[in-house]
PDB file of N, CA and C in Angstrom:
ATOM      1  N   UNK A   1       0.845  -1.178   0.000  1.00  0.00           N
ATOM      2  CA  UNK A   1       0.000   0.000   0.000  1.00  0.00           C
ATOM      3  C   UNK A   1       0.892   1.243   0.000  1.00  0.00           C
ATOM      4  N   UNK A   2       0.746   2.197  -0.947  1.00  0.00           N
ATOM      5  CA  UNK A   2       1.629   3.307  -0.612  1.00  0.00           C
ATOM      6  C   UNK A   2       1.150   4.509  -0.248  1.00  0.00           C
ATOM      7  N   UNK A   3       2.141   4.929   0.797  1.00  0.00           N
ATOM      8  CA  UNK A   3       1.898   6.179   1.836  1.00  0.00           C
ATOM      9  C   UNK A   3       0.982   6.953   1.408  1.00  0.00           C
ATOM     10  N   UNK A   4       1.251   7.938   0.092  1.00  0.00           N
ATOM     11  CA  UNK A   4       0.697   8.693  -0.848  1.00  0.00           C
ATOM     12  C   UNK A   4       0.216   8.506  -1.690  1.00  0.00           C
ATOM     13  N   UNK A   5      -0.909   8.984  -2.221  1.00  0.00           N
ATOM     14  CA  UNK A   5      -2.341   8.949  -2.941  1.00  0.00           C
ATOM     15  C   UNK A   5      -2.343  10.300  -3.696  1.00  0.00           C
ATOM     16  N   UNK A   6      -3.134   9.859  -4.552  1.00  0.00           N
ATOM     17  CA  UNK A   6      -3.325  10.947  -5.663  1.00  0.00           C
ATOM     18  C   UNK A   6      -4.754  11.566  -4.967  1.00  0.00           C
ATOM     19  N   UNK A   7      -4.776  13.147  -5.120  1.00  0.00           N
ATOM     20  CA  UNK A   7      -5.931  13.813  -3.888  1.00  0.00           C
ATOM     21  C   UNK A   7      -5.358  14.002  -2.469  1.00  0.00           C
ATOM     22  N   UNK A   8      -4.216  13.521  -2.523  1.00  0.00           N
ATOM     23  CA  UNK A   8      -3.791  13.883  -0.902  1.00  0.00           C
ATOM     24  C   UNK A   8      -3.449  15.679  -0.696  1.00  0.00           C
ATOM     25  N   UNK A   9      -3.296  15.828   0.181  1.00  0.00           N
ATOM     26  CA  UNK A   9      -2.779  17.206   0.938  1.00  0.00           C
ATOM     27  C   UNK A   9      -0.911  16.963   0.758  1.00  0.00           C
ATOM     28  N   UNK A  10      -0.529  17.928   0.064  1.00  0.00           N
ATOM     29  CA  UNK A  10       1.194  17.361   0.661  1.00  0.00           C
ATOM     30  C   UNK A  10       1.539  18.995   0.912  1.00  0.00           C
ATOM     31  N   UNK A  11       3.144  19.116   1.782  1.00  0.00           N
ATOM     32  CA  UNK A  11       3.619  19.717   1.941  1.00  0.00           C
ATOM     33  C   UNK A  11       5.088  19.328   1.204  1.00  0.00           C
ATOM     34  N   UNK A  12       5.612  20.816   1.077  1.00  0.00           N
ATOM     35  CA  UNK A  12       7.216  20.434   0.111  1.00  0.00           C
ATOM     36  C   UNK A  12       7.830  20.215   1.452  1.00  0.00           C
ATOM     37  N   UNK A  13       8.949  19.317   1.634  1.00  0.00           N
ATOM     38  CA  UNK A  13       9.598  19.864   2.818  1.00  0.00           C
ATOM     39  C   UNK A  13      11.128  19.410   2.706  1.00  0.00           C
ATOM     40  N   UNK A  14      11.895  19.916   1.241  1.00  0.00           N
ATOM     41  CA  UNK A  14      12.847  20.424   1.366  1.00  0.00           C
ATOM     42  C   UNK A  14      12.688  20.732  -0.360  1.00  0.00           C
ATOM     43  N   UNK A  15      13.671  21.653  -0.434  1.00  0.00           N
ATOM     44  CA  UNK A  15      13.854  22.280  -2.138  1.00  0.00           C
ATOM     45  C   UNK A  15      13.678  23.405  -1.851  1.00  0.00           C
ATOM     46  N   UNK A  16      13.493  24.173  -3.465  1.00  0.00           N
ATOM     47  CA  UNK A  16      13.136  25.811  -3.816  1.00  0.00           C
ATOM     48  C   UNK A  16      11.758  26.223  -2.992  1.00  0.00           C
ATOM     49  N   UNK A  17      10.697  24.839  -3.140  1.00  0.00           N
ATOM     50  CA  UNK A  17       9.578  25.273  -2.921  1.00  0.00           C
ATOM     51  C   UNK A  17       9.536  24.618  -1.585  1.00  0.00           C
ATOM     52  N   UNK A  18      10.276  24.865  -0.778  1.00  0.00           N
ATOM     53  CA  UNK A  18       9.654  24.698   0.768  1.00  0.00           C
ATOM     54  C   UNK A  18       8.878  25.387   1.505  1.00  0.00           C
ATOM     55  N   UNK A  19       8.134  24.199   2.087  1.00  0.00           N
ATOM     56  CA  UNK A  19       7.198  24.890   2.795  1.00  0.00           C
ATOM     57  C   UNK A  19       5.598  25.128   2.232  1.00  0.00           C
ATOM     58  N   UNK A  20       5.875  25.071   0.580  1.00  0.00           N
ATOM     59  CA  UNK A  20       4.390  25.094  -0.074  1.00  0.00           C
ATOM     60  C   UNK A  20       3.217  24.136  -0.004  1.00  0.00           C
ATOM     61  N   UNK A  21       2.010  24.512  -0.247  1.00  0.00           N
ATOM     62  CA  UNK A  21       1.712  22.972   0.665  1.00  0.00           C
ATOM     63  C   UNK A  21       0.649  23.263  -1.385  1.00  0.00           C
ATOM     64  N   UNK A  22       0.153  21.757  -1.906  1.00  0.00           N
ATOM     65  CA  UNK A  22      -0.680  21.478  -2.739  1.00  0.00           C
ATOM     66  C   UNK A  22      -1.220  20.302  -2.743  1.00  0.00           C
ATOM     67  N   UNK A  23      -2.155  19.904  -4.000  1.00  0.00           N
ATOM     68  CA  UNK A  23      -2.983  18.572  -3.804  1.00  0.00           C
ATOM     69  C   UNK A  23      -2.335  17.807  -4.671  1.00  0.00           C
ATOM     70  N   UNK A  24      -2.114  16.388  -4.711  1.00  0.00           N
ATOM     71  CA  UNK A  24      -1.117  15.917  -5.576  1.00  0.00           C
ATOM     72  C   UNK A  24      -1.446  15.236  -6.558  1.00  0.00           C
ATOM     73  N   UNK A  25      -1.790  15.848  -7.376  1.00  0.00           N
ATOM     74  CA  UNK A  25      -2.064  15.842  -9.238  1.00  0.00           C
ATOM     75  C   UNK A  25      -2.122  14.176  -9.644  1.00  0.00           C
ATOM     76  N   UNK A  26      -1.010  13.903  -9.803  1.00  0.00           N
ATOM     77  CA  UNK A  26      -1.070  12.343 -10.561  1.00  0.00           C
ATOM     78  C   UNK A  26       0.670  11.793 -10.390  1.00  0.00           C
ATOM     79  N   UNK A  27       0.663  10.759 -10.449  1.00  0.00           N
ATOM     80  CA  UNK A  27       2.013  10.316 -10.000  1.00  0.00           C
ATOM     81  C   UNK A  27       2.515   9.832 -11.853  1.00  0.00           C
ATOM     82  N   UNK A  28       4.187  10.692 -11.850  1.00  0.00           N
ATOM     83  CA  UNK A  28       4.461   9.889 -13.306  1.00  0.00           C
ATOM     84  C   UNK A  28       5.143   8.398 -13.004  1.00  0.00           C
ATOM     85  N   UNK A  29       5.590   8.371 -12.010  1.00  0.00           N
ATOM     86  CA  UNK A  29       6.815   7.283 -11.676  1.00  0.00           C
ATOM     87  C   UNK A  29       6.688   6.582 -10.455  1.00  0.00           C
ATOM     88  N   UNK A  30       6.929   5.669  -9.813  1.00  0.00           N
ATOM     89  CA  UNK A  30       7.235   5.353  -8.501  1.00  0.00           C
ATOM     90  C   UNK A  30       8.046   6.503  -7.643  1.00  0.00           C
ATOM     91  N   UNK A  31       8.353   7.279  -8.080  1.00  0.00           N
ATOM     92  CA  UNK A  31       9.393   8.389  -7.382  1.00  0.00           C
ATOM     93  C   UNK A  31       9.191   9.378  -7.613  1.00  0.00           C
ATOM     94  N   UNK A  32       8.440   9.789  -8.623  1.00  0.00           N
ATOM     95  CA  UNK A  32       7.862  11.355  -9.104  1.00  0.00           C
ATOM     96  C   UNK A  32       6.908  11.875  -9.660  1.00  0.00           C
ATOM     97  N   UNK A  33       5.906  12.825  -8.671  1.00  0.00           N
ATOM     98  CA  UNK A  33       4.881  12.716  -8.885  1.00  0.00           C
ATOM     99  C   UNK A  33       4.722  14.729  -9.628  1.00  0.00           C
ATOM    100  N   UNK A  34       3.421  15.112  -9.869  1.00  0.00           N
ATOM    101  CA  UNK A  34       3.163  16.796  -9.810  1.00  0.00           C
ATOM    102  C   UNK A  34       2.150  16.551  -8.472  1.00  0.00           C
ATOM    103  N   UNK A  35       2.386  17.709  -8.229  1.00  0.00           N
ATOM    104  CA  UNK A  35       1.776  18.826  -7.171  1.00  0.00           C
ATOM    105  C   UNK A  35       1.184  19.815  -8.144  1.00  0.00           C
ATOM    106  N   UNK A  36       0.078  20.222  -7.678  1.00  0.00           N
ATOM    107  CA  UNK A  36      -0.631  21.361  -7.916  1.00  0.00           C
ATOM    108  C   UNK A  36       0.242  22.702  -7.454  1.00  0.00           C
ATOM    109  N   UNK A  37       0.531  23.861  -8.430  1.00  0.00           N
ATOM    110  CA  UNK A  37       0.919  25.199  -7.286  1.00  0.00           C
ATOM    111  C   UNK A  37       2.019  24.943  -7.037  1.00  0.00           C
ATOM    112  N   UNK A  38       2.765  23.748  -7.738  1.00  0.00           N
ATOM    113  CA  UNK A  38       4.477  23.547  -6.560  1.00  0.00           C
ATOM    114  C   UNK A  38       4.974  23.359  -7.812  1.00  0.00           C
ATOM    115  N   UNK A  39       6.448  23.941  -7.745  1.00  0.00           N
ATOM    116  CA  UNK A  39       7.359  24.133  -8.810  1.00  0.00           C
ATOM    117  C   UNK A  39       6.835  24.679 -10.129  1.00  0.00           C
ATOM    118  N   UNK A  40       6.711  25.350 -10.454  1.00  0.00           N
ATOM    119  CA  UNK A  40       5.836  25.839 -11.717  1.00  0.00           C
ATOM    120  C   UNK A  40       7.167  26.171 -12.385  1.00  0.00           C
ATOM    121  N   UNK A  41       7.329  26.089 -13.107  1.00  0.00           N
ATOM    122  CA  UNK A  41       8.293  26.439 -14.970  1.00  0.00           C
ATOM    123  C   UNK A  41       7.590  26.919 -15.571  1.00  0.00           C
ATOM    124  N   UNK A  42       8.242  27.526 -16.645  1.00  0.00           N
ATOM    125  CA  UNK A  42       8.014  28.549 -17.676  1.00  0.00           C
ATOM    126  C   UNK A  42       8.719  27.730 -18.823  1.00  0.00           C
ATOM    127  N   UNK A  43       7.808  27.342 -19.968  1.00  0.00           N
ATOM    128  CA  UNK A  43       7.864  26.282 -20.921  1.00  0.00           C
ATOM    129  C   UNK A  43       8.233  27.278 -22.131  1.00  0.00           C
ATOM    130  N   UNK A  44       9.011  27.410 -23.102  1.00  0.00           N
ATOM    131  CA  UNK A  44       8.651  27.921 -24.261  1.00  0.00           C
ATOM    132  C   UNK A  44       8.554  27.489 -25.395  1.00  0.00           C
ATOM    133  N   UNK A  45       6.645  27.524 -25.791  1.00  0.00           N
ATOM    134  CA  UNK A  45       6.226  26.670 -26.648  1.00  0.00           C
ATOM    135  C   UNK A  45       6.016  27.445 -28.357  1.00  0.00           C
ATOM    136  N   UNK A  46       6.655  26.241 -28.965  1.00  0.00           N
ATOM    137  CA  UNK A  46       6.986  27.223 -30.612  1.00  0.00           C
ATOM    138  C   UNK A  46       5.433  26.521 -30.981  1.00  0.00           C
ATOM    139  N   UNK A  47       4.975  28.260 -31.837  1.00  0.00           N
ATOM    140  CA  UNK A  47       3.576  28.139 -32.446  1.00  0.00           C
ATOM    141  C   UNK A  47       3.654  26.648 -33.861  1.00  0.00           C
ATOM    142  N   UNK A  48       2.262  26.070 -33.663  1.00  0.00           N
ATOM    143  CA  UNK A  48       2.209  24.759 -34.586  1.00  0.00           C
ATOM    144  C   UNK A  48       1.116  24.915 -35.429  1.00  0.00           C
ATOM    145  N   UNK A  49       1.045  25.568 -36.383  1.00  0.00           N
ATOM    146  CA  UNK A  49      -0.962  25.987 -37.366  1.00  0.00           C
ATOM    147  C   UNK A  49      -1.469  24.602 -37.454  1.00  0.00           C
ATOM    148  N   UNK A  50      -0.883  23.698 -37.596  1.00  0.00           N
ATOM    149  CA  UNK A  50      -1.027  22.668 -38.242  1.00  0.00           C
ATOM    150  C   UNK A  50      -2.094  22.205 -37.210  1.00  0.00           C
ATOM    151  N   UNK A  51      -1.764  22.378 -35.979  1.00  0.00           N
ATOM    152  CA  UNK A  51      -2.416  21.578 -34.556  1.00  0.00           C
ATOM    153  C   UNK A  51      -2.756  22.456 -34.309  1.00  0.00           C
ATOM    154  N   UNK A  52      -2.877  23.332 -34.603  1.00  0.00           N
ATOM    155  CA  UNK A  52      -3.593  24.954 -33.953  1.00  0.00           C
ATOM    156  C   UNK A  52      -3.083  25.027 -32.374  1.00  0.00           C
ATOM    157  N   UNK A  53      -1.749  24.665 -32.334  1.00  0.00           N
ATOM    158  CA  UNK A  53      -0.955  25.253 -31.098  1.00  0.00           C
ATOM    159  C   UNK A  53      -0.227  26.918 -31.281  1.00  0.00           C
ATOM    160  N   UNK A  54      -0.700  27.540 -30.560  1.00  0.00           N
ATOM    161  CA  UNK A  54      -0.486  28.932 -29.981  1.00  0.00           C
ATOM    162  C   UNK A  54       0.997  29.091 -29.435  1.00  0.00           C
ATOM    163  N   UNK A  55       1.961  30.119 -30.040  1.00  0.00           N
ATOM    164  CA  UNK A  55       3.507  30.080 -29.046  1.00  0.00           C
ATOM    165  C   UNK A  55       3.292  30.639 -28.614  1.00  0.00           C
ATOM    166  N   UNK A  56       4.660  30.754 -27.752  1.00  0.00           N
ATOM    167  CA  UNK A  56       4.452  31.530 -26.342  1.00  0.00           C
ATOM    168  C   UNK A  56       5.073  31.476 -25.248  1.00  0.00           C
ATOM    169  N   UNK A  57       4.954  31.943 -24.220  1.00  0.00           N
ATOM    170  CA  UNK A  57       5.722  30.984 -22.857  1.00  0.00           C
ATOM    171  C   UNK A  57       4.404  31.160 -21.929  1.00  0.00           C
ATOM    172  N   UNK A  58       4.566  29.950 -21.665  1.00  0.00           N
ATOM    173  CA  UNK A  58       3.796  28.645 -21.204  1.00  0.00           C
ATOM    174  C   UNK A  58       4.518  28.233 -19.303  1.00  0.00           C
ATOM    175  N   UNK A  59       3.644  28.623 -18.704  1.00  0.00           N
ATOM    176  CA  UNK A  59       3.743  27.959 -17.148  1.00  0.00           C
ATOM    177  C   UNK A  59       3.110  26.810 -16.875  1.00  0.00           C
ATOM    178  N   UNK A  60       3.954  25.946 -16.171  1.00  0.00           N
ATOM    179  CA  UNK A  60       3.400  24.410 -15.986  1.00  0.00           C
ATOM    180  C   UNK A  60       3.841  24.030 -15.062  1.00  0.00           C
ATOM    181  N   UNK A  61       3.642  23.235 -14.527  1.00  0.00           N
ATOM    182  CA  UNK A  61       3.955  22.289 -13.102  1.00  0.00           C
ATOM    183  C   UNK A  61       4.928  20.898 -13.400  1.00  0.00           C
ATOM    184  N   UNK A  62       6.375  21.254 -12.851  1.00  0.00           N
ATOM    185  CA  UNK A  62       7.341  19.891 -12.925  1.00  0.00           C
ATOM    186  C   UNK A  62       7.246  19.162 -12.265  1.00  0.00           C
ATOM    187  N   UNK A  63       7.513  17.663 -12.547  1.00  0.00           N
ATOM    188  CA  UNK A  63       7.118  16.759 -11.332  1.00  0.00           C
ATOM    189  C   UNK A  63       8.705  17.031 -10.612  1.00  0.00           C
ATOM    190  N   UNK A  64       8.246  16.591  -9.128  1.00  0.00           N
ATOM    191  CA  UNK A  64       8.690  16.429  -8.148  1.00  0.00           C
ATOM    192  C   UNK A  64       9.084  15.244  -7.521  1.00  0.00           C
ATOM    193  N   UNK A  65      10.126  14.870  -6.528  1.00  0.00           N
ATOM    194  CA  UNK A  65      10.114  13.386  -6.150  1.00  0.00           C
ATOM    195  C   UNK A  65       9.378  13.318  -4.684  1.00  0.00           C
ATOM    196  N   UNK A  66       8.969  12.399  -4.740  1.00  0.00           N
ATOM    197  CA  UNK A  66       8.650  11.568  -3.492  1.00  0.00           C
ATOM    198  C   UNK A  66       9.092  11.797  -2.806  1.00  0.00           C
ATOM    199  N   UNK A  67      10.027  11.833  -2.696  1.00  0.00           N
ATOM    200  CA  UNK A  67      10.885  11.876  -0.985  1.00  0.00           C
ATOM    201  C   UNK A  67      11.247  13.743   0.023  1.00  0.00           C
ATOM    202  N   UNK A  68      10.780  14.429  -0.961  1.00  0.00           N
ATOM    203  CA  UNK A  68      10.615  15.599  -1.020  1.00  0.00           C
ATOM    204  C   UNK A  68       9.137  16.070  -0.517  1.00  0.00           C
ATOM    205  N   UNK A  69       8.205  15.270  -0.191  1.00  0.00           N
ATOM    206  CA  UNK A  69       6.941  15.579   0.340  1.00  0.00           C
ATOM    207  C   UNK A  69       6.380  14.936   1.494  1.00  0.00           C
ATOM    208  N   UNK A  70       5.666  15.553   2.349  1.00  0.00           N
ATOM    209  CA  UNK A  70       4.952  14.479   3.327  1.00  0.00           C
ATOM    210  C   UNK A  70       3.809  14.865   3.348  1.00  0.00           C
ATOM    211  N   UNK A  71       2.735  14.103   4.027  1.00  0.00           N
ATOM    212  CA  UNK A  71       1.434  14.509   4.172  1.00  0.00           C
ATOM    213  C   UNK A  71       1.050  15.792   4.741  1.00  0.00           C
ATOM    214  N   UNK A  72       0.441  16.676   4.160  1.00  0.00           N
ATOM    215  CA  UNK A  72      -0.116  17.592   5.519  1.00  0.00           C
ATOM    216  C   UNK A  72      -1.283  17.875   5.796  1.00  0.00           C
ATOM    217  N   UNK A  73      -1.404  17.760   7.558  1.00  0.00           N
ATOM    218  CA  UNK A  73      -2.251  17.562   8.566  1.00  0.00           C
ATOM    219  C   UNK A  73      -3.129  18.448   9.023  1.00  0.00           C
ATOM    220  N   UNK A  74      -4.163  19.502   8.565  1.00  0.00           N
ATOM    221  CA  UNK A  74      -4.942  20.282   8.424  1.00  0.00           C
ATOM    222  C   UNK A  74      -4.794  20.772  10.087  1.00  0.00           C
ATOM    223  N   UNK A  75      -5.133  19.825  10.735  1.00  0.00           N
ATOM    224  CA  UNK A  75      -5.216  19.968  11.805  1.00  0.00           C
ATOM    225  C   UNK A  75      -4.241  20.632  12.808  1.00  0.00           C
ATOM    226  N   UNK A  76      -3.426  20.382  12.669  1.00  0.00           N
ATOM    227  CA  UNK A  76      -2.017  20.572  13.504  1.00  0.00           C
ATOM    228  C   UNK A  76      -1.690  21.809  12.899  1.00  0.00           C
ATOM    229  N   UNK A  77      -1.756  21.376  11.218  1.00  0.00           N
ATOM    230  CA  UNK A  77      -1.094  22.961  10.292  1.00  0.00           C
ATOM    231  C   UNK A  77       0.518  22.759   9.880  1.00  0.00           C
ATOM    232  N   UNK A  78       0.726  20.931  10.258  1.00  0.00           N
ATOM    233  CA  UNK A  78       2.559  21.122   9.970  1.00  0.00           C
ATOM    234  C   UNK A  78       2.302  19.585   9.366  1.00  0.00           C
ATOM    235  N   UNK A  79       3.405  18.975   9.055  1.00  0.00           N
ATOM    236  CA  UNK A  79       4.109  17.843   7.961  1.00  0.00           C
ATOM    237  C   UNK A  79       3.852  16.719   8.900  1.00  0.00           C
ATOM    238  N   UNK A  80       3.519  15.635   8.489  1.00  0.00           N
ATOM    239  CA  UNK A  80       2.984  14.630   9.568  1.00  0.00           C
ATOM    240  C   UNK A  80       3.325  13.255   8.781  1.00  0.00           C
ATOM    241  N   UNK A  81       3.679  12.253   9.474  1.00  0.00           N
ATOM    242  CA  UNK A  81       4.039  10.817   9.038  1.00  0.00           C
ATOM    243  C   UNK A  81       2.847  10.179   8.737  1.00  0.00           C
ATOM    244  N   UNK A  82       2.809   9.003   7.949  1.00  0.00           N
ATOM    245  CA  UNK A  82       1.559   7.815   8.251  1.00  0.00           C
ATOM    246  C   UNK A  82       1.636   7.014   8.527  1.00  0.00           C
ATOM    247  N   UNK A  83       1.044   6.427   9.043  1.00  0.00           N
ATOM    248  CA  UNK A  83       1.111   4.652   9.644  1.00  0.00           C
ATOM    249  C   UNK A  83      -0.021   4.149   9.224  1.00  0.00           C
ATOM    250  N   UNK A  84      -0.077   2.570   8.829  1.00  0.00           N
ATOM    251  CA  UNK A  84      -0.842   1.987   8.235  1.00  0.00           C
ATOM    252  C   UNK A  84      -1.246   0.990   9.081  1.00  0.00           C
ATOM    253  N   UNK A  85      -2.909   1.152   9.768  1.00  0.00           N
ATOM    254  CA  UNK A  85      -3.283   0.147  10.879  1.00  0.00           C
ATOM    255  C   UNK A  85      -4.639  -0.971   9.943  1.00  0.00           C
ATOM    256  N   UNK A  86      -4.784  -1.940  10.554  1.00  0.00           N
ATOM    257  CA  UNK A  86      -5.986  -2.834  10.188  1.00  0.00           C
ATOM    258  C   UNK A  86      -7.084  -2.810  10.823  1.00  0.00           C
ATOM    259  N   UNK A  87      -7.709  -2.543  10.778  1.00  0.00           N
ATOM    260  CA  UNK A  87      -9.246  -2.708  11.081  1.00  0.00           C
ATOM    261  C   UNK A  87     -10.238  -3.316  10.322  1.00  0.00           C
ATOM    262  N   UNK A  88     -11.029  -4.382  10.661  1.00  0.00           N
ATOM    263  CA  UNK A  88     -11.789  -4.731  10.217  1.00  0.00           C
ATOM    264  C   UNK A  88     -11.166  -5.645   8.342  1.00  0.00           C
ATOM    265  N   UNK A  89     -10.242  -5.816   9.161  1.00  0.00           N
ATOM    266  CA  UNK A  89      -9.208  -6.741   7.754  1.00  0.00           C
ATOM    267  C   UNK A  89      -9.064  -6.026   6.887  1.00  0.00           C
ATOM    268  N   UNK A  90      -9.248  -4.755   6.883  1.00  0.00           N
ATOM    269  CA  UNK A  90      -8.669  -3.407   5.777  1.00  0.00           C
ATOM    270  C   UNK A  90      -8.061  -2.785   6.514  1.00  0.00           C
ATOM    271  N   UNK A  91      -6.870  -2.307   5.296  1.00  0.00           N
ATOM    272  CA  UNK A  91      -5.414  -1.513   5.716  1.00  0.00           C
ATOM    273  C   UNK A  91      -6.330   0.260   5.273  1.00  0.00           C
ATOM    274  N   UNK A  92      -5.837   1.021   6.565  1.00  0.00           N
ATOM    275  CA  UNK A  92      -6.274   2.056   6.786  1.00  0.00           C
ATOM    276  C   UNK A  92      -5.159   2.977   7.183  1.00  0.00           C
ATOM    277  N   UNK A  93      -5.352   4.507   6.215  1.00  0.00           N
ATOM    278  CA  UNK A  93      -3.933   4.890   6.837  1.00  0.00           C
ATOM    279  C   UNK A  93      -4.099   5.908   7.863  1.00  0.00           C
ATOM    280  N   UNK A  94      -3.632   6.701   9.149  1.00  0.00           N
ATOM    281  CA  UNK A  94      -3.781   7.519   9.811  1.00  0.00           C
ATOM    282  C   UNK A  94      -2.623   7.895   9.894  1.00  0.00           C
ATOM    283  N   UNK A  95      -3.202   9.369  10.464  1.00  0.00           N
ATOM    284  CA  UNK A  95      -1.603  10.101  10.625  1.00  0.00           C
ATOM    285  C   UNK A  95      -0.662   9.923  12.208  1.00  0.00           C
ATOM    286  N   UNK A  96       0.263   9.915  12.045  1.00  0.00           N
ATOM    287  CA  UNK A  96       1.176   9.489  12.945  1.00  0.00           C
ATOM    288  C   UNK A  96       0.884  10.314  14.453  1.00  0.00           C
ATOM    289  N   UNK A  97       0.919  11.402  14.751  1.00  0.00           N
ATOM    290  CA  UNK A  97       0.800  12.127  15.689  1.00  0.00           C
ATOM    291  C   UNK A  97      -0.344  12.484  16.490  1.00  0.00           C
ATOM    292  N   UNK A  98      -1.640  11.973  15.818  1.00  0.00           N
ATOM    293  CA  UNK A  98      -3.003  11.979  16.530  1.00  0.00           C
ATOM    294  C   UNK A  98      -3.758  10.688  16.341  1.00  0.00           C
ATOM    295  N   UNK A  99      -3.154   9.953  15.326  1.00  0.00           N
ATOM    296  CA  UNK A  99      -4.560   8.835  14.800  1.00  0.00           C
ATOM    297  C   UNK A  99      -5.696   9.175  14.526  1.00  0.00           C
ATOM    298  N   UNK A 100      -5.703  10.185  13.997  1.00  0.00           N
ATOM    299  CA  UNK A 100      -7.150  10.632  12.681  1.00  0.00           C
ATOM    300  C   UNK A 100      -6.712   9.473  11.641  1.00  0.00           C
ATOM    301  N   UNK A 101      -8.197   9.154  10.729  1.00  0.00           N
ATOM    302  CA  UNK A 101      -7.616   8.383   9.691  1.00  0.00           C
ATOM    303  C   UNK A 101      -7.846   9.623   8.363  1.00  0.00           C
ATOM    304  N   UNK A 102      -7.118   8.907   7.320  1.00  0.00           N
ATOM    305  CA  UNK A 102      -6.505  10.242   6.418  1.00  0.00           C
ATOM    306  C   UNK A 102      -7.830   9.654   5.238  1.00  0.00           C
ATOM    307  N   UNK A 103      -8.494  10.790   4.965  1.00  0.00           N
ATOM    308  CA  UNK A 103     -10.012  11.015   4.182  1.00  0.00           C
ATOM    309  C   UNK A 103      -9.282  11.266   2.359  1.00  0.00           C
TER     310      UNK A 103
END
């Protein structure tokens, strides 16, 4: 089961963008996913008639790695671990520091 889910809450918590917190888009890799709002680039895209692509420069969101994010905990307001408990013969994840389970 892995820690992180696509729809989660994350916080950056180390890089350029520390400290930013977003929702986490879609995973490309086992190791690197986008964030919403985190790391944004400036793309520069050459005009295409053919495809009716528009040039320009273009802002977008780079993926990021994994190990560079943790959950964050609405509650508390800071970066929080997970632990993965069983109940009811389903794996359920909660956060480390209160045992809320993570929605």
């Amino acid at each position: 089961m892995k820690k992180l889910r696509t729809g989660d809450e994350v916080i950056v918590i180390s890089g350029k963008d520390s400290g930013k917190t977003g929702t986490l888009s879609k995973f490309i890799s086992e190791t690197k996913c986008i964030v919403s709002g985190v790391k944004i680039v400036k793309k520069h895209q050459k005009p295409n008639p053919q495809l009716n692509i528009q040039g320009g420069i273009l802002e977008k969101e780079s993926p990021i790695d994994v190990s560079n994010l943790a959950i964050y905990n609405k509650k508390s307001k800071k970066a929080d671990k997970i632990n993965i408990e069983i109940k009811k013969d389903k794996k359920i994840r909660v956060f480390k520091s209160d045992g809320k389970e993570i929605k």
